[in-house]
N, C-alpha and C. Protein backbone atom coordinates (compact mmCIF):
# COMPACT_ATOMS: atom_id res chain seq x y z
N UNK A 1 -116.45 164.26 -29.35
CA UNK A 1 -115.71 165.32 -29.95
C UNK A 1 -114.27 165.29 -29.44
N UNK A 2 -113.45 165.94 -30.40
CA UNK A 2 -111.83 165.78 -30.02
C UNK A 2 -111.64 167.08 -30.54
N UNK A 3 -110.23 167.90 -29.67
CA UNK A 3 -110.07 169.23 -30.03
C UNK A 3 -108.47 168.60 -29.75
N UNK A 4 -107.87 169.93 -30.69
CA UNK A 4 -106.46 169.73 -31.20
C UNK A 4 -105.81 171.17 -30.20
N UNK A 5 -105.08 170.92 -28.89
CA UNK A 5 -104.70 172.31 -28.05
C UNK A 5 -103.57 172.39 -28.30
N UNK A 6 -102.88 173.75 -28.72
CA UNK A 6 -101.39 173.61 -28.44
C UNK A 6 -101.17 174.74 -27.49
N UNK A 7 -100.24 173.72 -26.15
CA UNK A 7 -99.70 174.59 -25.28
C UNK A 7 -98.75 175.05 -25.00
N UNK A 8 -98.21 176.26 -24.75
CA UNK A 8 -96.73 176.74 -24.52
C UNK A 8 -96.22 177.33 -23.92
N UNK A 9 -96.53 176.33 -22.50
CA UNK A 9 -95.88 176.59 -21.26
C UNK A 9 -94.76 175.69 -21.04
N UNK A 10 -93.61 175.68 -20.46
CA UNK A 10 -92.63 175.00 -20.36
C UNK A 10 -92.12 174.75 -19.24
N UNK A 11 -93.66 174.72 -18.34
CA UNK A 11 -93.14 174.08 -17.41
C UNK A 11 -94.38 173.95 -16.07
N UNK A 12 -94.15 173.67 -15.02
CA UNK A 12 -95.59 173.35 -14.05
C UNK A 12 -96.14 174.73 -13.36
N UNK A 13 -97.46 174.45 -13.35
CA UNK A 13 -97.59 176.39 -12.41
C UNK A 13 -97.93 175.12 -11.01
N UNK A 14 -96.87 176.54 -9.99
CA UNK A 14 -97.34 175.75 -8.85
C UNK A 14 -98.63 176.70 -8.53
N UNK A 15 -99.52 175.74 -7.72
CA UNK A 15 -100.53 176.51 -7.22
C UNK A 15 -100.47 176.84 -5.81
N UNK A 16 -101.13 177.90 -4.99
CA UNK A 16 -100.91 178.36 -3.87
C UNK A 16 -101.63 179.03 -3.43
N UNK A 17 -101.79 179.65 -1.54
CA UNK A 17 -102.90 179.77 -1.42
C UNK A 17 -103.62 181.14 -1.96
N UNK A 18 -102.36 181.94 -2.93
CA UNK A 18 -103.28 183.22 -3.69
C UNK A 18 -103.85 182.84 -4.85
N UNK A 19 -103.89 181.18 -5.25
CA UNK A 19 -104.48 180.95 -6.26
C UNK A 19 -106.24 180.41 -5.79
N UNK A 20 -106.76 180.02 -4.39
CA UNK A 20 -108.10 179.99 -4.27
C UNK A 20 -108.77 181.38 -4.25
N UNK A 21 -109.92 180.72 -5.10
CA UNK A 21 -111.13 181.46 -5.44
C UNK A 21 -111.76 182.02 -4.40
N UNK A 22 -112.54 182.77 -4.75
CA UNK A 22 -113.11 183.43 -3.58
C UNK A 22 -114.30 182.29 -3.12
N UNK A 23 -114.96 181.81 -3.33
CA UNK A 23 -115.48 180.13 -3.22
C UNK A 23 -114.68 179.12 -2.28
N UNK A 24 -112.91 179.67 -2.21
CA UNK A 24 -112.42 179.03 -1.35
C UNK A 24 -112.01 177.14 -2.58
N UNK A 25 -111.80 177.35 -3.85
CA UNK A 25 -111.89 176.16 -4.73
C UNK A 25 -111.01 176.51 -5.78
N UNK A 26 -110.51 176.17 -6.64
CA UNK A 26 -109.05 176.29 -7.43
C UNK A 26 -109.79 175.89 -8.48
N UNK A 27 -110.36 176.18 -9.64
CA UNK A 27 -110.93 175.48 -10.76
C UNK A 27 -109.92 175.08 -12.00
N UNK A 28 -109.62 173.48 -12.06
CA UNK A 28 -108.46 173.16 -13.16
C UNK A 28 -109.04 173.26 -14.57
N UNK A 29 -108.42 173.72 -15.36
CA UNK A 29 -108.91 173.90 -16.92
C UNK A 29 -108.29 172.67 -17.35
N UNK A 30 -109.85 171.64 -17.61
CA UNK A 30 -109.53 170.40 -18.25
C UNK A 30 -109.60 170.33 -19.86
N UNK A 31 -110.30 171.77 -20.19
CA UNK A 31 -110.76 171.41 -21.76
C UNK A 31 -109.31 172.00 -22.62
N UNK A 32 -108.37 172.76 -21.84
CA UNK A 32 -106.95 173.04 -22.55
C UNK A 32 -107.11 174.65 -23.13
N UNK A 33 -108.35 175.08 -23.43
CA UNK A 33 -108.54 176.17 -24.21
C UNK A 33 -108.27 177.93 -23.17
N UNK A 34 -108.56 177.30 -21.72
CA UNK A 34 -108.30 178.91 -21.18
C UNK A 34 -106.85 179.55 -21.25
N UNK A 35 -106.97 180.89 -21.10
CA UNK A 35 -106.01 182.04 -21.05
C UNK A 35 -105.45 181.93 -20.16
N UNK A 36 -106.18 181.35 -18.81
CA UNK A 36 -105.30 181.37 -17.76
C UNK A 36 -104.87 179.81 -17.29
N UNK A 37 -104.75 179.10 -18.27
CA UNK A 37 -103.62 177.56 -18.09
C UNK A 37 -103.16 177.65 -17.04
N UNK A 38 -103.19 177.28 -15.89
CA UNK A 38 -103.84 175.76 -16.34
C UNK A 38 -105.16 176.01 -14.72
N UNK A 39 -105.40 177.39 -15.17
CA UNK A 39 -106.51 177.69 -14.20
C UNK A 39 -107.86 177.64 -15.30
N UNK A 40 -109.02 177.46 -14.81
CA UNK A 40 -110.20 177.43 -15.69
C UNK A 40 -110.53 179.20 -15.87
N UNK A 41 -110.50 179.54 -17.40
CA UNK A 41 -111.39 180.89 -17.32
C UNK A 41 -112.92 181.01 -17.81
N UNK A 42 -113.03 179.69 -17.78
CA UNK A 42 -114.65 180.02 -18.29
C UNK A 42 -114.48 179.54 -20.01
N UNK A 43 -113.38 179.28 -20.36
CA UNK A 43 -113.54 179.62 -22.20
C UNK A 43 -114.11 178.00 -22.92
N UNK A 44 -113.77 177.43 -21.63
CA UNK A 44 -114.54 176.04 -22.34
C UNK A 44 -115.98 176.01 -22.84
N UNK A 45 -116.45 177.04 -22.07
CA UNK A 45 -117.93 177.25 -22.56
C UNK A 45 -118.50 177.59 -24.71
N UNK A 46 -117.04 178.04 -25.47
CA UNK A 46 -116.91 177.89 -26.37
C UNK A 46 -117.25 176.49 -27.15
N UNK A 47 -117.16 175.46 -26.17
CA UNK A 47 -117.54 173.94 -26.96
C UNK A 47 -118.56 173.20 -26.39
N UNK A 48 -119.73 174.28 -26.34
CA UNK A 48 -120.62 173.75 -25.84
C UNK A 48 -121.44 173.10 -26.92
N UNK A 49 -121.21 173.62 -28.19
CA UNK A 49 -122.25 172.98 -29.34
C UNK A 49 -121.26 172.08 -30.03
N UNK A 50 -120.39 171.58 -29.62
CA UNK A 50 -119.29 170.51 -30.35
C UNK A 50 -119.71 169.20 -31.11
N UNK A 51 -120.15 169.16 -31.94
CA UNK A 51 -120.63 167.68 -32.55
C UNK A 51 -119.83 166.22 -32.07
N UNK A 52 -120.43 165.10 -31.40
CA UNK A 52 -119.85 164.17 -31.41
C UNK A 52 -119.51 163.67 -32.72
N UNK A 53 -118.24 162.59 -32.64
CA UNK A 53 -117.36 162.46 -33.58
C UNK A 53 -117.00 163.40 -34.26
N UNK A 54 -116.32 164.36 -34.47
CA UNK A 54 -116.23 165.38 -35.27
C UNK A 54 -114.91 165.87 -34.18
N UNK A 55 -113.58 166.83 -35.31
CA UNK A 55 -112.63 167.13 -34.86
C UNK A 55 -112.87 168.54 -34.83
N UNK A 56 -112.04 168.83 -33.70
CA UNK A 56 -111.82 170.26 -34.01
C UNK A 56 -110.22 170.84 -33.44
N UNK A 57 -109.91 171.98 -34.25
CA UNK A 57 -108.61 172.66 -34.22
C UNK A 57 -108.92 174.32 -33.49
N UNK A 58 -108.41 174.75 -32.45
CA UNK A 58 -108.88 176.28 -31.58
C UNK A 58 -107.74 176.82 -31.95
N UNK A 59 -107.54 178.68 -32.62
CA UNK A 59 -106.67 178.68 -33.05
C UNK A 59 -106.81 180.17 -32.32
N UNK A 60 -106.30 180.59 -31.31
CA UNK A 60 -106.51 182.38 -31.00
C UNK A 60 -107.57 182.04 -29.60
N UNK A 61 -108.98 181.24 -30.36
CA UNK A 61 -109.66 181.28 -29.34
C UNK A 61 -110.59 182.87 -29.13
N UNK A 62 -110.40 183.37 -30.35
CA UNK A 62 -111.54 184.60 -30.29
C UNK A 62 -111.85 184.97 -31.59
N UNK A 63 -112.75 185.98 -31.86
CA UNK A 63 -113.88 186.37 -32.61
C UNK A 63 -113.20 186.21 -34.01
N UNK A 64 -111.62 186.74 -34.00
CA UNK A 64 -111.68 186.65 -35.52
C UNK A 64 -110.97 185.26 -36.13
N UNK A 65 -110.62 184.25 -35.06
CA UNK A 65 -109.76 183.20 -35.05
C UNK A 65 -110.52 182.10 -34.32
N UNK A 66 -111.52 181.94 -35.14
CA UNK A 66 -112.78 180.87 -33.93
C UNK A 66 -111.92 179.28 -34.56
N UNK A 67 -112.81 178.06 -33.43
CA UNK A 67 -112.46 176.86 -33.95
C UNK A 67 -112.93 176.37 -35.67
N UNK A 68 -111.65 175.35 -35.86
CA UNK A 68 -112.52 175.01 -37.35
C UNK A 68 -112.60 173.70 -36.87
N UNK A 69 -113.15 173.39 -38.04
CA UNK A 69 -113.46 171.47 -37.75
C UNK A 69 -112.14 170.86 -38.84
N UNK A 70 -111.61 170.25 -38.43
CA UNK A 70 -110.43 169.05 -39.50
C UNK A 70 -110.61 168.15 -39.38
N UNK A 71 -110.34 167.25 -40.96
CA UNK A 71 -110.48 166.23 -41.47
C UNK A 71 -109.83 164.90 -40.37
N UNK A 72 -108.71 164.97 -39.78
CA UNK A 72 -108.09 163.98 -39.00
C UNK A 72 -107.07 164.63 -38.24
N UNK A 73 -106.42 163.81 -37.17
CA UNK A 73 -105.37 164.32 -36.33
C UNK A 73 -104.00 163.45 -37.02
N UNK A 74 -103.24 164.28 -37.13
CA UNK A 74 -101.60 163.99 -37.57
C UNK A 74 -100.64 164.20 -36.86
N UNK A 75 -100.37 162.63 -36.65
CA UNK A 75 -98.91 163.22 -35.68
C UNK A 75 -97.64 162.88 -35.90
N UNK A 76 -96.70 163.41 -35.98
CA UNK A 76 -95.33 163.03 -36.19
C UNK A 76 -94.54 163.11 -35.15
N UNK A 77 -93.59 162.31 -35.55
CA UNK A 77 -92.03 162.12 -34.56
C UNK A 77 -91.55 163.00 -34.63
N UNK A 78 -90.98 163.76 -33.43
CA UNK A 78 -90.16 164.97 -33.04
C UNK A 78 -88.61 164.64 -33.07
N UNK A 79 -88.43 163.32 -33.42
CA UNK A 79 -87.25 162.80 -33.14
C UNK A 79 -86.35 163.61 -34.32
């Protein structure tokens, strides 16, 4: 499965020591989809039924704005 994230942060979060968990562990959000970028909130759990090969686009990331599936990924020059 492939998901399409757009992020819009503009720039690095530093992390520090008010960012460990009470676990004493920093959890990185690898799947792109949490609220709290680029900390994990749990929201990856949303792609747990993700079909291999199959695309998907996350748009809101809640109830009334769920993922869809698209035909292909398109990319163009920003130039």
């Amino acid at each position: 499965m492939t998901r399409e994230i757009t992020h819009e942060a503009t720039g690095p979060k530093i992390v520090d020591e008010d960012d460990i968990g009470e676990k004493g562990n920093i959890a990185i959000c690898m799947c792109g989809l949490s609220g709290d970028y680029p900390f994990c909130d749990g929201s990856h759990q949303a792609t747990a039924d993700e079909d291999d090969g199959k695309l998907y686009k996350y748009e809101g990331d809640d109830d009334e704005n769920t993922r869809h599936e698209i035909a292909e990924m398109v990319f163009t020059d920003s130039d």
